[in-house]
Protein backbone atom coordinates (compact mmCIF):
# COMPACT_ATOMS: atom_id res chain seq x y z
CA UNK A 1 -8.75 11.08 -1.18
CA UNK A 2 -10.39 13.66 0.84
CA UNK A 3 -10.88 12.78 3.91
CA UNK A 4 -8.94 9.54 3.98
CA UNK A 5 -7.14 8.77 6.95
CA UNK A 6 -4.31 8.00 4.26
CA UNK A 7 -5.05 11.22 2.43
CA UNK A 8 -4.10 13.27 5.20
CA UNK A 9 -1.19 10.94 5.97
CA UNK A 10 0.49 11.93 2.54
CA UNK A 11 -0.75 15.80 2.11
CA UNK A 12 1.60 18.64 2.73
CA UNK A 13 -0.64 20.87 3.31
CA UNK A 14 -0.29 22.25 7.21
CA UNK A 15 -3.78 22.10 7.35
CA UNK A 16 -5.11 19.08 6.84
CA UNK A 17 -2.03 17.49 8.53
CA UNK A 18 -3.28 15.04 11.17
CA UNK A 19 -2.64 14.94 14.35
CA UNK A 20 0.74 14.20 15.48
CA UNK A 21 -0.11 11.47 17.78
CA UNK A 22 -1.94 9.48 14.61
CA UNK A 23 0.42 10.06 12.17
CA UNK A 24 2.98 8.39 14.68
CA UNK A 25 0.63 5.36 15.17
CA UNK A 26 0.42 5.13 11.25
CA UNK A 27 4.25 5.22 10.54
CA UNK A 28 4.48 2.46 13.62
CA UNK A 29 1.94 0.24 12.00
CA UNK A 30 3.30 0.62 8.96
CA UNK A 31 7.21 -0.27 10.15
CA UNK A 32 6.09 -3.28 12.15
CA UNK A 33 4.60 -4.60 8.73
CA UNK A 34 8.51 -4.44 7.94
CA UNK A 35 8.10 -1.48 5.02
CA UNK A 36 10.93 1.60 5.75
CA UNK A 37 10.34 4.88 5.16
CA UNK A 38 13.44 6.20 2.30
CA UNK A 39 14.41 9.95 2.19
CA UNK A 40 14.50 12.11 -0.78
CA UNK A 41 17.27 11.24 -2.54
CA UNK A 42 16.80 12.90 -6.04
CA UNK A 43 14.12 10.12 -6.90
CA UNK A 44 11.43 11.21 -4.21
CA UNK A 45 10.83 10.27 -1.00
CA UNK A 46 9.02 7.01 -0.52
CA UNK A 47 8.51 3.39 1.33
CA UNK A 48 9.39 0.34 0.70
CA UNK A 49 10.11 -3.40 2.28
CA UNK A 50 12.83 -3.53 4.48
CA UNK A 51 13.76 -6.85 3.30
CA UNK A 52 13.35 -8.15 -0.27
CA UNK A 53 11.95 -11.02 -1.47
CA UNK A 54 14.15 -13.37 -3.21
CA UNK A 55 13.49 -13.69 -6.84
């Protein structure tokens, strides 16, 4: 998504990074809606809900 505020979020291109102070207000938002961000761990880096839902 060119242009995309979330586009830029995920890129890893240097140059279309955004700003540091946004991208900090995005992962923020995004942890008080209670998702976690998960390292690389040989299946990709990712997000997910901190808590699960039970079945």
């Amino acid at each position: 998504m060119p242009g995309s505020t979330i586009g830029a979020f995920e890129t890893k291109e240097e140059t279309a990074r955004m700003a540091t102070m946004n991208n900090r207000a995005l992962v923020e938002a995004f942890e008080r809606a209670g998702l976690e961000f998960i390292p690389e761990n040989g299946g990709g880096a990712g997000i997910r809900f901190r808590e699960r839902k039970a079945p």
